[in-house]
C-alpha atoms as a PDB file:
ATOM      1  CA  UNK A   1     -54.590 -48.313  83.778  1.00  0.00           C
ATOM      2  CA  UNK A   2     -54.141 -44.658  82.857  1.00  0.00           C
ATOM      3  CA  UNK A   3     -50.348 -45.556  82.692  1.00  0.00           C
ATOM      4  CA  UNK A   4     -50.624 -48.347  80.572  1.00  0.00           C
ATOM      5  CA  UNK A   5     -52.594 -46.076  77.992  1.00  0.00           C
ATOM      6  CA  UNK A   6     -50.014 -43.372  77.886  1.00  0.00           C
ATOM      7  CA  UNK A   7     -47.072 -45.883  77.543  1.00  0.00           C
ATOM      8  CA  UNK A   8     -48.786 -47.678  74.819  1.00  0.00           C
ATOM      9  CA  UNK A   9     -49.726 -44.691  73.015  1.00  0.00           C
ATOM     10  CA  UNK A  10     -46.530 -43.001  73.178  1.00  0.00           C
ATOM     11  CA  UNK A  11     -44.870 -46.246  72.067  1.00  0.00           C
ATOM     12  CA  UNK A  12     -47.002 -45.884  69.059  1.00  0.00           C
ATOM     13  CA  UNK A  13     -46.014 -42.327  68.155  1.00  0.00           C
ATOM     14  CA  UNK A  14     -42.504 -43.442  68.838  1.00  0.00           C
ATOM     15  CA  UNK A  15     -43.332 -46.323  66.079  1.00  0.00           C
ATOM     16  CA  UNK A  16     -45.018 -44.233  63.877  1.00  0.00           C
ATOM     17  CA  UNK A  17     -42.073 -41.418  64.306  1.00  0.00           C
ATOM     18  CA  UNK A  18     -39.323 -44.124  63.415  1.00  0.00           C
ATOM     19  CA  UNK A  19     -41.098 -45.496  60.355  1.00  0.00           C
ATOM     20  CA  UNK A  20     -40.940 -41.712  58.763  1.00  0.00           C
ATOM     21  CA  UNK A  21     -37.947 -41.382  59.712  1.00  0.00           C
ATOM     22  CA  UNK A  22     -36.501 -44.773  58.111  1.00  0.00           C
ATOM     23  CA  UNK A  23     -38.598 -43.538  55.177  1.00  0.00           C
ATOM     24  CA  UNK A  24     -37.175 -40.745  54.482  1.00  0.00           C
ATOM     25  CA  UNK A  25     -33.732 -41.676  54.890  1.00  0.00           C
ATOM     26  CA  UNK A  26     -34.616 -44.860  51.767  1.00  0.00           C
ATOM     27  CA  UNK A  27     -33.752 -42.048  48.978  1.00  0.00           C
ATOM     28  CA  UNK A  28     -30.645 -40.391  48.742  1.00  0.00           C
ATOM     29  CA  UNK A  29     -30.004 -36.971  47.242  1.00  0.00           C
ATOM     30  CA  UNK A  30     -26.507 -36.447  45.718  1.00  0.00           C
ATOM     31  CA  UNK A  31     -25.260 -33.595  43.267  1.00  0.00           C
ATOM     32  CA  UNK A  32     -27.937 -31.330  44.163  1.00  0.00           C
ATOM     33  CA  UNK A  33     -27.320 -28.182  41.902  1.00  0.00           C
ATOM     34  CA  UNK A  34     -29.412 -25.438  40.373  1.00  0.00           C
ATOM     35  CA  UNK A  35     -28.527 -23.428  37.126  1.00  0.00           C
ATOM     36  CA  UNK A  36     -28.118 -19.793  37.512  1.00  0.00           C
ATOM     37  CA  UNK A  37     -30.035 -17.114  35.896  1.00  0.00           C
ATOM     38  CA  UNK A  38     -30.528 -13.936  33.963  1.00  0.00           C
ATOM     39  CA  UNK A  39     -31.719 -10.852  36.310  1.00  0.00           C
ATOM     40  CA  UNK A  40     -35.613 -10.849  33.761  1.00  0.00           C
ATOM     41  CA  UNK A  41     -35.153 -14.908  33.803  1.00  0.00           C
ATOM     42  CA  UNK A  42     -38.673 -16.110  35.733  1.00  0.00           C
ATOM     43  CA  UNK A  43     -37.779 -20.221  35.376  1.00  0.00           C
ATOM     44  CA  UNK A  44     -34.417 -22.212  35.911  1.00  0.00           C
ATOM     45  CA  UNK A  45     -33.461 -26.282  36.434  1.00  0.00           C
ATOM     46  CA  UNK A  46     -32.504 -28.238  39.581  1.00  0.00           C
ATOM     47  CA  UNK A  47     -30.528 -31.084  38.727  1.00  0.00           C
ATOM     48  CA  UNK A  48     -29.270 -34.223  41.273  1.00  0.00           C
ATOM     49  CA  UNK A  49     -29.217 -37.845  41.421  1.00  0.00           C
ATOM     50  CA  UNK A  50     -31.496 -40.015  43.467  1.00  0.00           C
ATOM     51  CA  UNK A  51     -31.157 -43.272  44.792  1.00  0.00           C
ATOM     52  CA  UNK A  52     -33.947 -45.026  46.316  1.00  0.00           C
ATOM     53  CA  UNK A  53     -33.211 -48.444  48.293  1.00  0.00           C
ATOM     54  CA  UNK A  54     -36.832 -50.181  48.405  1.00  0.00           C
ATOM     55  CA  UNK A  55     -38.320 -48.547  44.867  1.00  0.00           C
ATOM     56  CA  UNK A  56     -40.529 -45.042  45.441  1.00  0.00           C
ATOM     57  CA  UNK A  57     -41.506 -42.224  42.682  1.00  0.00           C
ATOM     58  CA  UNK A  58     -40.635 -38.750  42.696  1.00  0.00           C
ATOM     59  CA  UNK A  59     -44.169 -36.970  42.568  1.00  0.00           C
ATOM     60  CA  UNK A  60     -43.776 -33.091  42.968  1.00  0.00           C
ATOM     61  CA  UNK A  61     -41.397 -30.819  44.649  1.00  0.00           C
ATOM     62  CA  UNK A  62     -41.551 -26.795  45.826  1.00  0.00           C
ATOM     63  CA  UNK A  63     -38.897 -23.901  46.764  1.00  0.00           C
ATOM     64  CA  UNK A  64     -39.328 -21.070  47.901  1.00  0.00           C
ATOM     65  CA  UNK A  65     -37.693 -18.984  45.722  1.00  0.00           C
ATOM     66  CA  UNK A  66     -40.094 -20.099  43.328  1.00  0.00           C
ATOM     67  CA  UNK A  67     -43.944 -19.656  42.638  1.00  0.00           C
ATOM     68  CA  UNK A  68     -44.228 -23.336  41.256  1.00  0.00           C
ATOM     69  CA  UNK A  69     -42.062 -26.227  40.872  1.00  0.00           C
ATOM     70  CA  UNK A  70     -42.357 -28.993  38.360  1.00  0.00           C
ATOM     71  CA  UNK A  71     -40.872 -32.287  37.907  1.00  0.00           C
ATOM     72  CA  UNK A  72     -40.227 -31.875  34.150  1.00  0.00           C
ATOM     73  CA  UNK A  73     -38.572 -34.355  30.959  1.00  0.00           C
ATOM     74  CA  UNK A  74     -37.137 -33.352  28.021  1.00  0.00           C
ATOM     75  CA  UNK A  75     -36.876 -35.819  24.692  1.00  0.00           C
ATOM     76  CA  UNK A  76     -36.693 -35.598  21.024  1.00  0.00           C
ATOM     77  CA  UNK A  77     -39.827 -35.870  19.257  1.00  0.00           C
ATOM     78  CA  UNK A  78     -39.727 -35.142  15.409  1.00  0.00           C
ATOM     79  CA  UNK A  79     -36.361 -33.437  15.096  1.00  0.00           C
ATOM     80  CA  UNK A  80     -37.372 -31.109  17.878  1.00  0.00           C
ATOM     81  CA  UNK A  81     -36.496 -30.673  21.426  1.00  0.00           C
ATOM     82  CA  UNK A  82     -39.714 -30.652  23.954  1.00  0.00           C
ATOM     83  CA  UNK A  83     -40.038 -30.189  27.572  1.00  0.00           C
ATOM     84  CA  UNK A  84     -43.209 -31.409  29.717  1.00  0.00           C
ATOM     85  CA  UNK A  85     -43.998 -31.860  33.161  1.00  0.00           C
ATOM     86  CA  UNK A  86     -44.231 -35.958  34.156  1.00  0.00           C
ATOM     87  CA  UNK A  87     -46.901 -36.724  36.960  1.00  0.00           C
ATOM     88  CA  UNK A  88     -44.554 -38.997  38.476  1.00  0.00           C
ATOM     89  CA  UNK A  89     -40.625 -40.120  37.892  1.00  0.00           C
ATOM     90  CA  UNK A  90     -40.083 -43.784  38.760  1.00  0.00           C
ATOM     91  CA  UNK A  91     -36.906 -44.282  41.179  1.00  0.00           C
ATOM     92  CA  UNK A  92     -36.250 -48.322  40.613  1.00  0.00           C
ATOM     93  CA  UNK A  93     -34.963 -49.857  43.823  1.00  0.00           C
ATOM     94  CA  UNK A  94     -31.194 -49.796  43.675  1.00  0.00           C
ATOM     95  CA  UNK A  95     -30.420 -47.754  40.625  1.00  0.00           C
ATOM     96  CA  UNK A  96     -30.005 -44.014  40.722  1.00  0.00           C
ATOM     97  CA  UNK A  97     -31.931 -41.874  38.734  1.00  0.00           C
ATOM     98  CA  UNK A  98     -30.037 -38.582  37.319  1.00  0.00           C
ATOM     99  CA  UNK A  99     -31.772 -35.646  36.516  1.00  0.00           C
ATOM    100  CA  UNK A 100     -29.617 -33.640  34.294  1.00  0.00           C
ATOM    101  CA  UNK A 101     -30.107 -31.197  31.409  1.00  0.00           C
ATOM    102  CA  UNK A 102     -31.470 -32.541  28.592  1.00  0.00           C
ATOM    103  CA  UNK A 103     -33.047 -35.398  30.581  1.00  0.00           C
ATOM    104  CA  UNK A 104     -35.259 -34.810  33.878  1.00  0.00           C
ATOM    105  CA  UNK A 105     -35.653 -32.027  35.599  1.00  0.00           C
ATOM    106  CA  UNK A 106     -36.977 -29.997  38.374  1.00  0.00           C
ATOM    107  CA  UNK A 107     -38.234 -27.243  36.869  1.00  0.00           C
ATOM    108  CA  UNK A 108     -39.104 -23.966  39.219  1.00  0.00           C
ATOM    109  CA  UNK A 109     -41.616 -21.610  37.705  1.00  0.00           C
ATOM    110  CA  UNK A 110     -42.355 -18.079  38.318  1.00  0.00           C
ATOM    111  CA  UNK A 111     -38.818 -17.176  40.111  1.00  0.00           C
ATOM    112  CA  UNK A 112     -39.115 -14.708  42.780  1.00  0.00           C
ATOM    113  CA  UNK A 113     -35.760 -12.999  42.290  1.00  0.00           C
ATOM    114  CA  UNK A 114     -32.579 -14.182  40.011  1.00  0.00           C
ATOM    115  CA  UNK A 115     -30.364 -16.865  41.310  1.00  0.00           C
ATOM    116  CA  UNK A 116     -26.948 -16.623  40.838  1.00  0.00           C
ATOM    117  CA  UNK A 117     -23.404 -18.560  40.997  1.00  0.00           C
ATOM    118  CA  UNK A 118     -22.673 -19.384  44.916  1.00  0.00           C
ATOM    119  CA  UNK A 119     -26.715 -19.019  46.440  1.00  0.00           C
ATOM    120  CA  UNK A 120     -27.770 -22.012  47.840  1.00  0.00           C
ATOM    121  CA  UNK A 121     -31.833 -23.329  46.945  1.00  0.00           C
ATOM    122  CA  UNK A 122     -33.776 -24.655  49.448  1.00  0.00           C
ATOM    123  CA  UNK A 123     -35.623 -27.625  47.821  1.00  0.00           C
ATOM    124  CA  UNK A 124     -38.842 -29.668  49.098  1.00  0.00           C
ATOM    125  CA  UNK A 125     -38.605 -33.212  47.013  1.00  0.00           C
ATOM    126  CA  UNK A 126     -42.564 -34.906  47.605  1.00  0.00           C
ATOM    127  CA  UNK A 127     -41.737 -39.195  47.400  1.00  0.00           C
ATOM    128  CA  UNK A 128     -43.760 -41.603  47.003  1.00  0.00           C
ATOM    129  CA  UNK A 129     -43.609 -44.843  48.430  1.00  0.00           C
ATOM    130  CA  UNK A 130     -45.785 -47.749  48.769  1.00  0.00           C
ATOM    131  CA  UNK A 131     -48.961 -45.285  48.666  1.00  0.00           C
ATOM    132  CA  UNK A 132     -47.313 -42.904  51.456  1.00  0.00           C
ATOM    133  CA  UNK A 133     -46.082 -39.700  50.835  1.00  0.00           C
ATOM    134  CA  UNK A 134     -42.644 -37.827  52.488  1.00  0.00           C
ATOM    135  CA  UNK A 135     -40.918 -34.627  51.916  1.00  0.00           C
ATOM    136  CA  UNK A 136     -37.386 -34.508  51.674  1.00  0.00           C
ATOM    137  CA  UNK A 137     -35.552 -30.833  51.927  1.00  0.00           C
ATOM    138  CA  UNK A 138     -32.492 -30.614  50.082  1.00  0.00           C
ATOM    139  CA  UNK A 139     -29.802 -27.684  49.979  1.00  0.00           C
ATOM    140  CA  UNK A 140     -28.987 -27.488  46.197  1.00  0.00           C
ATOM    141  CA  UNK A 141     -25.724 -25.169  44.940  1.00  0.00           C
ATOM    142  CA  UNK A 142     -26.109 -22.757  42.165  1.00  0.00           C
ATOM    143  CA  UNK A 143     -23.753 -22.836  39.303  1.00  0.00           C
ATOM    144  CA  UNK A 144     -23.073 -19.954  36.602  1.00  0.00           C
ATOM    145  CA  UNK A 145     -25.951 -19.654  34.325  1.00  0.00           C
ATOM    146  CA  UNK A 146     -23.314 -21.648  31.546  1.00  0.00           C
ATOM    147  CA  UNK A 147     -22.511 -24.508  33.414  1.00  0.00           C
ATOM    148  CA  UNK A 148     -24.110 -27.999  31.580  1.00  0.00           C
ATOM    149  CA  UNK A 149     -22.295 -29.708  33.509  1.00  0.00           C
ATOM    150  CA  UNK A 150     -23.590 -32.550  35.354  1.00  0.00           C
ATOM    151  CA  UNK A 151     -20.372 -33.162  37.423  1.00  0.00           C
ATOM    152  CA  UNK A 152     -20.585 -32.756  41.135  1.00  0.00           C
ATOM    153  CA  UNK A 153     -18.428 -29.111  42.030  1.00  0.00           C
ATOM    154  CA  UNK A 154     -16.955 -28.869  45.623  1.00  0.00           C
ATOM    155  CA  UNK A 155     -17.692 -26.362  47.571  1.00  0.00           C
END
């Protein structure tokens, strides 16, 4: 009996392990790439493209090179250029979502020391899918503090 209980409860970890797995693996991250800074600069943009097979949301994401992290847009409104933070980014199933300069953004907050051209940034991505959350860790490249780019560099 005892046997039975441990084999049917480590079959459901095992299920429950898979399923976050398969989860995680539904968006991919391409591009990843953060914009350099200034050595006094306290906030900078990640940029990447997303893809998400079965439909999810981009909700939040952290780094710690950073205090805070926000999921930001930027749009016209009146003739003038304006940046806020969205509570959630909608990643359509099938169709990749850029976030580029000018557009959406990650924006990290409160920088704990200057990035610059060649560093790599740990980022934490929070998705949302189908009321569940998952994190996904992504290594994003730093470019020169010029670059607007939104072209993929080798490395």
């Amino acid at each position: 009996m005892r046997r039975i209980a441990i084999a049917s409860l480590l079959a459901s970890l095992l299920t429950s392990f898979g399923a976050a797995s398969a989860f995680a693996a539904d968006v991919k991250v391409e591009g990843a790439w953060v914009r350099g800074t200034t050595p006094s600069q306290k906030a900078t943009g990640a940029f990447m493209r997303l893809t998400s097979a079965q439909g999810a949301a981009l909700v939040g994401a952290s780094s710690p090179i950073a205090g805070k992290a926000e999921v930001h847009e930027m749009k016209m409104v009146a003739d003038n250029m304006k940046m806020s933070p969205v509570q959630k980014l909608a990643l359509p199933a099938g169709k990749t979502v850029e976030l580029k300069p000018g557009g959406y953004h990650v924006m990290l907050l409160d920088l704990k020391e200057p990035v610059k051209d060649g560093d790599i940034v740990k980022l934490t991505l929070e998705i949302e899918q189908g009321g569940k959350r998952e994190q996904i860790t992504v290594d994003a490249a730093v470019r020169p503090l010029g670059d607007m780019s939104t072209h993929e560099h080798m490395h």
